[in-house]
Protein backbone atom coordinates (compact mmCIF):
# COMPACT_ATOMS: atom_id res chain seq x y z
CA UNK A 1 0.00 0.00 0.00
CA UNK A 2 1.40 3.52 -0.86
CA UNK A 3 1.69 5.91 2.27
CA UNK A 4 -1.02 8.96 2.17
CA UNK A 5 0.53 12.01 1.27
CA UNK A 6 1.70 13.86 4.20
CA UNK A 7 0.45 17.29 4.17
CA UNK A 8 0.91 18.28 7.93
CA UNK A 9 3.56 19.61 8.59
CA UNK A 10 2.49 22.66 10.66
CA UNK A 11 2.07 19.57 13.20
CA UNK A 12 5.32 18.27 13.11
CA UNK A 13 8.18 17.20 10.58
CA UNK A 14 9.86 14.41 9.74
CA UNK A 15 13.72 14.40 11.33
CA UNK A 16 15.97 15.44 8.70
CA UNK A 17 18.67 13.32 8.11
CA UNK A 18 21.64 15.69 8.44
CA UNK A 19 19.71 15.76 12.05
CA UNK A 20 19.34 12.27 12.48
CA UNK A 21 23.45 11.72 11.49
CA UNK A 22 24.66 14.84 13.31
CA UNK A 23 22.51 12.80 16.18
CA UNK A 24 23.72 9.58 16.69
CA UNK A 25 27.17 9.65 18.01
CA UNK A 26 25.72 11.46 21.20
CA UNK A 27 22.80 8.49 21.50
CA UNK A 28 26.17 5.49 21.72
CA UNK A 29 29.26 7.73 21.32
CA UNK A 30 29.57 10.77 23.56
CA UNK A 31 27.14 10.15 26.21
CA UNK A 32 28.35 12.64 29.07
CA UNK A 33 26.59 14.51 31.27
CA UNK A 34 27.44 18.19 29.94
CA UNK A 35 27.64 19.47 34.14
CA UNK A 36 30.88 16.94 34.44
CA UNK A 37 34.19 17.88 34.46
CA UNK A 38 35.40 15.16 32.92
CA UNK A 39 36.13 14.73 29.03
CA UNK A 40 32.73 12.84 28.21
CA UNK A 41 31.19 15.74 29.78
CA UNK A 42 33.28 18.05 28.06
CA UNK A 43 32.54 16.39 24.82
CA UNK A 44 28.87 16.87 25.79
CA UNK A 45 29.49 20.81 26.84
CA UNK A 46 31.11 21.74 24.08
CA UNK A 47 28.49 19.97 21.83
CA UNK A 48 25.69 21.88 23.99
CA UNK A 49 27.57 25.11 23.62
CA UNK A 50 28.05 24.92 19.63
CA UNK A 51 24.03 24.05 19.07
CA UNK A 52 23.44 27.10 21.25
CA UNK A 53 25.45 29.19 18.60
CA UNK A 54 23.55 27.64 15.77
CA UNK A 55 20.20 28.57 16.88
CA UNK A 56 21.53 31.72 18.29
CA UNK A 57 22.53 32.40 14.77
CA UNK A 58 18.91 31.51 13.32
CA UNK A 59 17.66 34.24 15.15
CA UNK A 60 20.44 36.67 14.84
CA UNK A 61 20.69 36.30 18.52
CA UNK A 62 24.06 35.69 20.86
CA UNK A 63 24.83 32.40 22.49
CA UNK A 64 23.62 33.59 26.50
CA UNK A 65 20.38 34.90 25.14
CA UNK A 66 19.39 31.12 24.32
CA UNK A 67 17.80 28.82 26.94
CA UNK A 68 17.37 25.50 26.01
CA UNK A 69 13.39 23.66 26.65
CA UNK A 70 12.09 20.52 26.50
CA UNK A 71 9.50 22.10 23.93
CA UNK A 72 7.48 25.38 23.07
CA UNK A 73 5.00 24.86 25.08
CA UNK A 74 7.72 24.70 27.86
CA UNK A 75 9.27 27.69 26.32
CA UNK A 76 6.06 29.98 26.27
CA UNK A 77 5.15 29.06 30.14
CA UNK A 78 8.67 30.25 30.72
CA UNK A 79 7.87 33.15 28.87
CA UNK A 80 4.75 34.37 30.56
CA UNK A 81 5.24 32.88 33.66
CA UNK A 82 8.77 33.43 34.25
CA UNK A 83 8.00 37.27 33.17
CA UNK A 84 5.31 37.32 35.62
CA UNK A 85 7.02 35.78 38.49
CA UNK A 86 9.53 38.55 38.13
CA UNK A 87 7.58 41.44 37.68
CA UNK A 88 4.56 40.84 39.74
CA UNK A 89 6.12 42.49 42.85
CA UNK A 90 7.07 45.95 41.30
CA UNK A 91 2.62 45.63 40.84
CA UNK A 92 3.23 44.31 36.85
CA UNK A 93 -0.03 42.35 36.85
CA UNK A 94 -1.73 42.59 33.65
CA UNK A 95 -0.99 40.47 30.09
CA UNK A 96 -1.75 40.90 26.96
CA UNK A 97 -2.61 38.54 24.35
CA UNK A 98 -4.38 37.45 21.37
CA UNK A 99 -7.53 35.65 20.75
CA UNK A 100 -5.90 32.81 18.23
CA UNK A 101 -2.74 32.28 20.60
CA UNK A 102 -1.78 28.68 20.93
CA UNK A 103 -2.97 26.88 23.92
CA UNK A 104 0.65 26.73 25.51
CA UNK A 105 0.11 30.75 25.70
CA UNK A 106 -3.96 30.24 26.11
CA UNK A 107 -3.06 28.20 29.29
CA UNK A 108 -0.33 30.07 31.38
CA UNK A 109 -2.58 32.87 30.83
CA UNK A 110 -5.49 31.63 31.98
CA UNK A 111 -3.59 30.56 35.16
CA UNK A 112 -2.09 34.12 35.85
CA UNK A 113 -5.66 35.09 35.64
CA UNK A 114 -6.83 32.91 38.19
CA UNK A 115 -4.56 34.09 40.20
CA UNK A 116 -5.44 37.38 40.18
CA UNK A 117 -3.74 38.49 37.25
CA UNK A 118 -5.88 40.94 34.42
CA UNK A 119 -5.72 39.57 31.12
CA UNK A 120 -7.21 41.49 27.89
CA UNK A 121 -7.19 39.32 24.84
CA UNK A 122 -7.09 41.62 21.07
CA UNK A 123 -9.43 40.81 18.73
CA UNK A 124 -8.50 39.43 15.55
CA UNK A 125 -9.31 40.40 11.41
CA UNK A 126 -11.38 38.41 9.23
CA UNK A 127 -7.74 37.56 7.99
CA UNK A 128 -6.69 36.62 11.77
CA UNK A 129 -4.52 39.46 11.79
CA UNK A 130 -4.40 41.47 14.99
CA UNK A 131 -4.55 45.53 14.89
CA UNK A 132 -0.92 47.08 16.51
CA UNK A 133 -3.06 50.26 17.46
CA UNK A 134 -5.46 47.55 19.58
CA UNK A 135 -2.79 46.12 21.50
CA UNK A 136 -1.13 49.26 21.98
CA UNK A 137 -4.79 50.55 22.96
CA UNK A 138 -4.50 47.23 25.50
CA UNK A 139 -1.33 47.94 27.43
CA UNK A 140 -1.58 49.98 30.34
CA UNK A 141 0.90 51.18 33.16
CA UNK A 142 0.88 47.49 34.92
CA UNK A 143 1.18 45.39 32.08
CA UNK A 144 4.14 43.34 31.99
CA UNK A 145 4.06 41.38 28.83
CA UNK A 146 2.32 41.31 25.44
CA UNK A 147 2.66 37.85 23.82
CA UNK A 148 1.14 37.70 20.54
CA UNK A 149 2.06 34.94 17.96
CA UNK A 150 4.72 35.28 15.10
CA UNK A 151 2.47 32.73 12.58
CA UNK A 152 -0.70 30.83 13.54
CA UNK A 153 -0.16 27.52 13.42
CA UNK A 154 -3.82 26.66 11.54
CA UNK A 155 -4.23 29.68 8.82
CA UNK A 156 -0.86 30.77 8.97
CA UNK A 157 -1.34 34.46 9.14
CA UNK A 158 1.54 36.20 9.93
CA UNK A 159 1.16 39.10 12.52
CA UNK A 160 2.87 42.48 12.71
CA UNK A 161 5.28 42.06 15.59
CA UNK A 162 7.63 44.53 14.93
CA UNK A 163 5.32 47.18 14.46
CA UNK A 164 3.32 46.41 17.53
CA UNK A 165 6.89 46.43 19.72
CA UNK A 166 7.39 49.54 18.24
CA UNK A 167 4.32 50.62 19.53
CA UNK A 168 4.37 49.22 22.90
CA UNK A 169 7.74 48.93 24.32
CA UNK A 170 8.05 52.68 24.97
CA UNK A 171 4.75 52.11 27.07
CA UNK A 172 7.44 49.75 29.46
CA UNK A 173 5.99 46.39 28.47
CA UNK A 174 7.69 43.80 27.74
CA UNK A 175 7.08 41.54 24.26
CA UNK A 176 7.05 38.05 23.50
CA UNK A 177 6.12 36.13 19.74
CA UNK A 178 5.64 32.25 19.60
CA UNK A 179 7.59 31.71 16.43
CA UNK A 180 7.11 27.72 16.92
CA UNK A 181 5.92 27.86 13.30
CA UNK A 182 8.10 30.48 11.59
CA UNK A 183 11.97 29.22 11.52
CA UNK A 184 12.66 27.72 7.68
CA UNK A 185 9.68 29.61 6.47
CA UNK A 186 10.00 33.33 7.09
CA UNK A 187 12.65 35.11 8.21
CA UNK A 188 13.26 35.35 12.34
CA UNK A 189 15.02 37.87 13.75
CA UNK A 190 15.02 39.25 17.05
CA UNK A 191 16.25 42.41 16.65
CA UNK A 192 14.40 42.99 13.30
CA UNK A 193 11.05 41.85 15.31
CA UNK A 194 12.42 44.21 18.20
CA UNK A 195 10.88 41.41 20.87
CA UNK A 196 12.34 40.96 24.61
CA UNK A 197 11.54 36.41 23.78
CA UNK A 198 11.01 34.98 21.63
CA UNK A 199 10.36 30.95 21.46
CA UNK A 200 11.09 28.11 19.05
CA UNK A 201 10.12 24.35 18.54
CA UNK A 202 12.35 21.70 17.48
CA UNK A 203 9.76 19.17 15.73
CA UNK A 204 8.74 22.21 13.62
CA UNK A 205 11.93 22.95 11.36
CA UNK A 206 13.38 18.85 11.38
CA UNK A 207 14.57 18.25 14.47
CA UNK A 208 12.92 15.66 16.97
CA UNK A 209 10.34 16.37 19.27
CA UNK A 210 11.05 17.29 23.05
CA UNK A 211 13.71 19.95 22.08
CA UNK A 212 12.81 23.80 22.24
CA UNK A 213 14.61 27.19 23.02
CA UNK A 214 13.47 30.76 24.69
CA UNK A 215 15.09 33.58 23.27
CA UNK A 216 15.47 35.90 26.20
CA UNK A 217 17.27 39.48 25.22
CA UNK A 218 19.79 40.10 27.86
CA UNK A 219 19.02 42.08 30.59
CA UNK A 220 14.87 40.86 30.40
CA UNK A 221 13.74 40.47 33.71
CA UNK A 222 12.54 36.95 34.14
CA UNK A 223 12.44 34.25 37.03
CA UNK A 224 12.55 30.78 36.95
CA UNK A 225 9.36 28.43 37.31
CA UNK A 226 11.21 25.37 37.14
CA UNK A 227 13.69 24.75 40.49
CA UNK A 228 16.72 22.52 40.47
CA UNK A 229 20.03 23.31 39.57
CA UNK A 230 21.45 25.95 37.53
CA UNK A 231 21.15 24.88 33.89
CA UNK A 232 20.33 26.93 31.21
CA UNK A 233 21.27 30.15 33.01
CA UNK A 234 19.31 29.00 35.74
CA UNK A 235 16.07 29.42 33.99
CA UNK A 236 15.87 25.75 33.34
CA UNK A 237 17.45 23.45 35.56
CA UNK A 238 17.65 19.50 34.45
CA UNK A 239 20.34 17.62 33.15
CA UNK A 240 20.80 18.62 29.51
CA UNK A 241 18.92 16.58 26.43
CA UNK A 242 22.44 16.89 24.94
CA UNK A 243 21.67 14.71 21.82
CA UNK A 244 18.01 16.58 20.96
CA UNK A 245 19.79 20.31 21.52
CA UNK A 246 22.36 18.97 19.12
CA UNK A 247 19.93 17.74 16.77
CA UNK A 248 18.13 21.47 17.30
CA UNK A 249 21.46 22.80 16.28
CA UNK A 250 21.88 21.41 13.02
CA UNK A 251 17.99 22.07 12.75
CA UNK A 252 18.77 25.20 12.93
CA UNK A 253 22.00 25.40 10.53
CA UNK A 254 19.95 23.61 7.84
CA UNK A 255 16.77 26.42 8.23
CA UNK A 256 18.94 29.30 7.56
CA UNK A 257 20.80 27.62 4.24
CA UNK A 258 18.03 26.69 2.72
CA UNK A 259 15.52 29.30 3.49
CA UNK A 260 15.95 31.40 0.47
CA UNK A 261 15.09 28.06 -2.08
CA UNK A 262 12.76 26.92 0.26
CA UNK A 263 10.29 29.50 0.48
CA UNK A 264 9.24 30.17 -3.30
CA UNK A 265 9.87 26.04 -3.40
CA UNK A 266 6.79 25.37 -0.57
CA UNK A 267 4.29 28.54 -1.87
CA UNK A 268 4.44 27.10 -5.34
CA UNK A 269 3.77 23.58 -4.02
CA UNK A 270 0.61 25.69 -2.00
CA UNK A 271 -0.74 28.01 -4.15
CA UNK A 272 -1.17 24.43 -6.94
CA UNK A 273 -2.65 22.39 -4.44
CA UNK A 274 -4.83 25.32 -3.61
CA UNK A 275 -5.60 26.19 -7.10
CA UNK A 276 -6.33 22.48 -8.42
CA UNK A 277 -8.85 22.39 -5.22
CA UNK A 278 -10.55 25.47 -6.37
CA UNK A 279 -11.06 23.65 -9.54
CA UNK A 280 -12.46 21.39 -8.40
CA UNK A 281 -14.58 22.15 -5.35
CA UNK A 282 -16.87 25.50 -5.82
CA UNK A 283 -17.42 27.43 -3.29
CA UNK A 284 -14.24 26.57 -1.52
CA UNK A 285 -12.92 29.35 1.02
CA UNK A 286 -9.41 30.24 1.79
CA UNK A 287 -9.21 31.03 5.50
CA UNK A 288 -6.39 33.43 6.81
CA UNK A 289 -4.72 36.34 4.72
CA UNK A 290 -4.05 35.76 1.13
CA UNK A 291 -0.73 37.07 1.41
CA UNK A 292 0.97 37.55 4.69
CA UNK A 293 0.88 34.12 6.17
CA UNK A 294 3.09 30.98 5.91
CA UNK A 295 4.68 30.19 2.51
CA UNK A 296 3.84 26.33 3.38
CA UNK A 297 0.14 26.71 5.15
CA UNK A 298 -3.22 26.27 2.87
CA UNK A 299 -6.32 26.42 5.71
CA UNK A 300 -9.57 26.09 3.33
CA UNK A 301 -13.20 25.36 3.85
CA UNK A 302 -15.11 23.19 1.82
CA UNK A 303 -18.57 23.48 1.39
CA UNK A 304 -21.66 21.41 2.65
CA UNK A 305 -18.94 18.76 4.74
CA UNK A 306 -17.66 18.44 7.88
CA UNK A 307 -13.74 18.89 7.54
CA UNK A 308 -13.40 15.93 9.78
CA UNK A 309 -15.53 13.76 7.24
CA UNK A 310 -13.49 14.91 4.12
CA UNK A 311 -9.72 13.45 6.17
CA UNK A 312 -11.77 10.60 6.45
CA UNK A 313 -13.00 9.62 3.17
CA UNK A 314 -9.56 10.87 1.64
CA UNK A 315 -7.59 9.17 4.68
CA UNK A 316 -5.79 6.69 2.31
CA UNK A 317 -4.59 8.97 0.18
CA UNK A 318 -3.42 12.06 2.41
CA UNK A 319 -2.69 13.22 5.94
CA UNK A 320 -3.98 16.23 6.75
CA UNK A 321 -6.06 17.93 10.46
CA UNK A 322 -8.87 20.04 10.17
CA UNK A 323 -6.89 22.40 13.16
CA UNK A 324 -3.78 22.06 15.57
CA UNK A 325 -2.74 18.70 16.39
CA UNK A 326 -3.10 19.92 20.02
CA UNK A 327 -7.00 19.85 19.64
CA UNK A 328 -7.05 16.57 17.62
CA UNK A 329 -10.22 14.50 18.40
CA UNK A 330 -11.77 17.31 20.32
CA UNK A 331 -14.49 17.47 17.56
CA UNK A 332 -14.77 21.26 18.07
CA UNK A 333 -14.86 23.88 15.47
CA UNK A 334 -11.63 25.68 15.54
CA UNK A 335 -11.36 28.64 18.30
CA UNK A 336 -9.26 30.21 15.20
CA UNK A 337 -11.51 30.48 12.80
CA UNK A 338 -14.15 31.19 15.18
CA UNK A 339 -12.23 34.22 16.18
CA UNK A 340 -11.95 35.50 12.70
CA UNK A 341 -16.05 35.15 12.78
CA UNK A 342 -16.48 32.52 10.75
CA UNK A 343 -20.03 31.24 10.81
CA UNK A 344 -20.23 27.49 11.84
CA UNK A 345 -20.56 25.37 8.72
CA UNK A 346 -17.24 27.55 7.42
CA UNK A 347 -15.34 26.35 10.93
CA UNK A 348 -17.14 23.23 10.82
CA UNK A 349 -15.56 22.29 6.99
CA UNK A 350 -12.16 23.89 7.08
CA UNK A 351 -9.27 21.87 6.40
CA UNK A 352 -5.33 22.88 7.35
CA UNK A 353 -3.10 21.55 4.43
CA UNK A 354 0.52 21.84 4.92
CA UNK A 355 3.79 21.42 2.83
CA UNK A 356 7.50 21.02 3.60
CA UNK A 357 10.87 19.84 2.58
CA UNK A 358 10.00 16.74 1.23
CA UNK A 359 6.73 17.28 -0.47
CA UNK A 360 6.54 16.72 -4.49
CA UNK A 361 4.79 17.92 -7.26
CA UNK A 362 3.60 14.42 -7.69
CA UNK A 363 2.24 14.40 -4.16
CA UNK A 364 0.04 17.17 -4.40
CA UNK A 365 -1.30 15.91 -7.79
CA UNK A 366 -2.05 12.94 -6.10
CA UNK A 367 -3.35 15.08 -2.73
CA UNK A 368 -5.69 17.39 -4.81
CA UNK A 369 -7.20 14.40 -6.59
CA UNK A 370 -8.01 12.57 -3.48
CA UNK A 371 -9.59 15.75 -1.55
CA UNK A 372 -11.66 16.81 -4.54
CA UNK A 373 -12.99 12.97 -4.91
CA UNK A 374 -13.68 12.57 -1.65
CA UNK A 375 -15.29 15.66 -1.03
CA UNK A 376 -18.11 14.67 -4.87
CA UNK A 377 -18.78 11.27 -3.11
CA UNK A 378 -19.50 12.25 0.87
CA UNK A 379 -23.58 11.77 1.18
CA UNK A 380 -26.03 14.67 0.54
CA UNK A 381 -26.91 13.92 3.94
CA UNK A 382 -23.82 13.93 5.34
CA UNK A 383 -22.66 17.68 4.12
CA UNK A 384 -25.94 18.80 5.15
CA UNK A 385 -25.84 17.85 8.59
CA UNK A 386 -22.06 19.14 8.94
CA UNK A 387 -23.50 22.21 7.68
């Protein structure tokens, strides 16, 4: 049986190989704990310390302004929590987000609130887009943070960071993007985005899973919420993952050589699949902005059916989610699209297609084919109740 086309990966990639080699000789070779003093735990250091310049580099960044995490989620609780732990006693008690951040933002806020913190949440476009004037219009004198996403991980609308630090850091907050989704895609750069953190996810540029970084500009005040020893700059104490951090690093290395051929390389590859599914499938709706969002992400509704039902009937064939892979089998509408006001049978039949590296012409031949047959043969009935 021929595998489904795999057309998600805004949920995770594949490990690239350079990854996988530049990998293995720390899973049976050079096994040291990189806190000993001895030369396996040199080794292990020095392998730590040369990742840390790689993704340092990604991000135009220097080598102490990157904390190594277990994952983004991990990264962004650091973020808003550790910000919040530090600022909370000079009476910093108010955050600012956006209403189609990713749960591991979603969350940590929602626990500030309940304890007392005040958080306002901006308003999206129809687009998903978020206004810099409204979260300027947000931040008052006791806000501490405004964390609003680099790229959403479902439409893939790229927001304005730079021009909403520009508006907001003379107002004494501090800013943080999620750019989980962004490295090999767009362009990430700290000082170009003007943020204070900025976080990144292993699994979504090649590396493995359970490997993420913080960006934290030097001098940002921020506390630890994890307690141990002093790893990571004290900010995250544990024995070091040395072989995924050095996986990260080549990650890393590979995103910023092949960024420039892989960008026009992945929108082509979109902008076919989406124009062979318009073809095919009238009234189909492109969710998210038509131009600033992710040069890999397609998010599309299709008419009368239940997005769910469409993976289904096309599940041979290709491997796709109707949202984030964090809200897989919930069987809810997306909060996304429900945020750009999307009325429920558009929510209800969207669809989040994704390219990367390794996805071929022939593949999205093949992927369009399957989607558009599968979407003619789903029962009257069927659309009309997803509807």
């Amino acid at each position: 049986m021929v595998a489904p086309v795999y057309l998600d990966y805004n949920a995770t990639t594949p490990v690239a190989p350079e990854v996988a080699d530049a990998i293995e000789p720390f899973l049976r070779e050079h096994y040291g704990n990189a806190s000993s003093a001895h030369p396996y735990g040199r080794r292990a250091a020095e392998a730590v310390a040369a990742a840390r310049a790689e993704v340092a580099a990604l991000v135009g960044a220097t080598d102490g302004e990157i904390v190594f995490t277990g994952c983004a989620t991990e990264a962004n609780n650091l973020a808003v929590c550790g910000v919040a732990r530090a600022l909370a006693p000079a009476g910093k008690r108010h955050l600012v987000i956006s209403s189609v951040e990713h749960p591991a933002v979603q969350a940590p806020a929602a626990h500030l609130h309940e304890t007392g913190w005040q958080v306002s949440v901006v308003a999206v476009d129809g687009y998903g887009r978020v206004d810099p004037e409204a979260v300027a219009a947000a931040v008052r004198a006791d806000t501490a943070l405004v964390s609003i996403m680099h790229a959403n991980n479902e439409i893939g609308t790229i927001q304005p960071i730079a021009e909403i630090a520009r508006r907001v850091r003379p107002r004494g907050a501090l800013v943080h993007t999620d750019a989980a989704q962004s490295p090999g895609k767009i362009p990430v750069r700290v000082d170009a985005l003007d943020v204070d953190l900025l976080t990144l996810a292993g699994h979504k540029f090649y590396a493995t899973k359970g490997v993420g970084a913080l960006y934290v500009r030097r001098g940002t005040p921020i506390a630890p919420v994890l307690f141990g020893a002093g790893q990571e700059h004290g900010l995250r104490p544990g024995t070091e993952n040395v072989p995924a951090i050095v996986g990260l690093g080549a990650a890393a290395r590979l995103a910023a050589e092949r960024i420039a051929e892989a960008v026009p390389r992945m929108q082509r590859l979109r902008d076919r699949l989406h124009a062979l599914l318009e073809g095919g499938v009238p009234g189909l709706r492109l969710n998210g902005h038509p131009l600033d969002r992710l040069p890999n992400t397609l998010n599309v509704s299709f008419p009368d059916v239940a997005g769910e039902a469409l993976l289904a009937a096309a599940g041979t064939e290709v491997a796709a989610s109707v949202g984030s892979a964090c809200h897989a089998g919930s069987h809810a509408p997306s909060g996304v699209l429900a945020a750009l006001g999307a009325d429920l049978a558009r929510a209800v039949g969207a669809v989040r297609l994704s390219v990367g590296a390794y996805t071929t012409d022939a593949e999205i031949e093949r992927a369009a084919q399957a989607l558009v047959a599968a979407w003619q043969r789903l029962p009257r009935a069927e659309r009309r109740s997803a509807a």
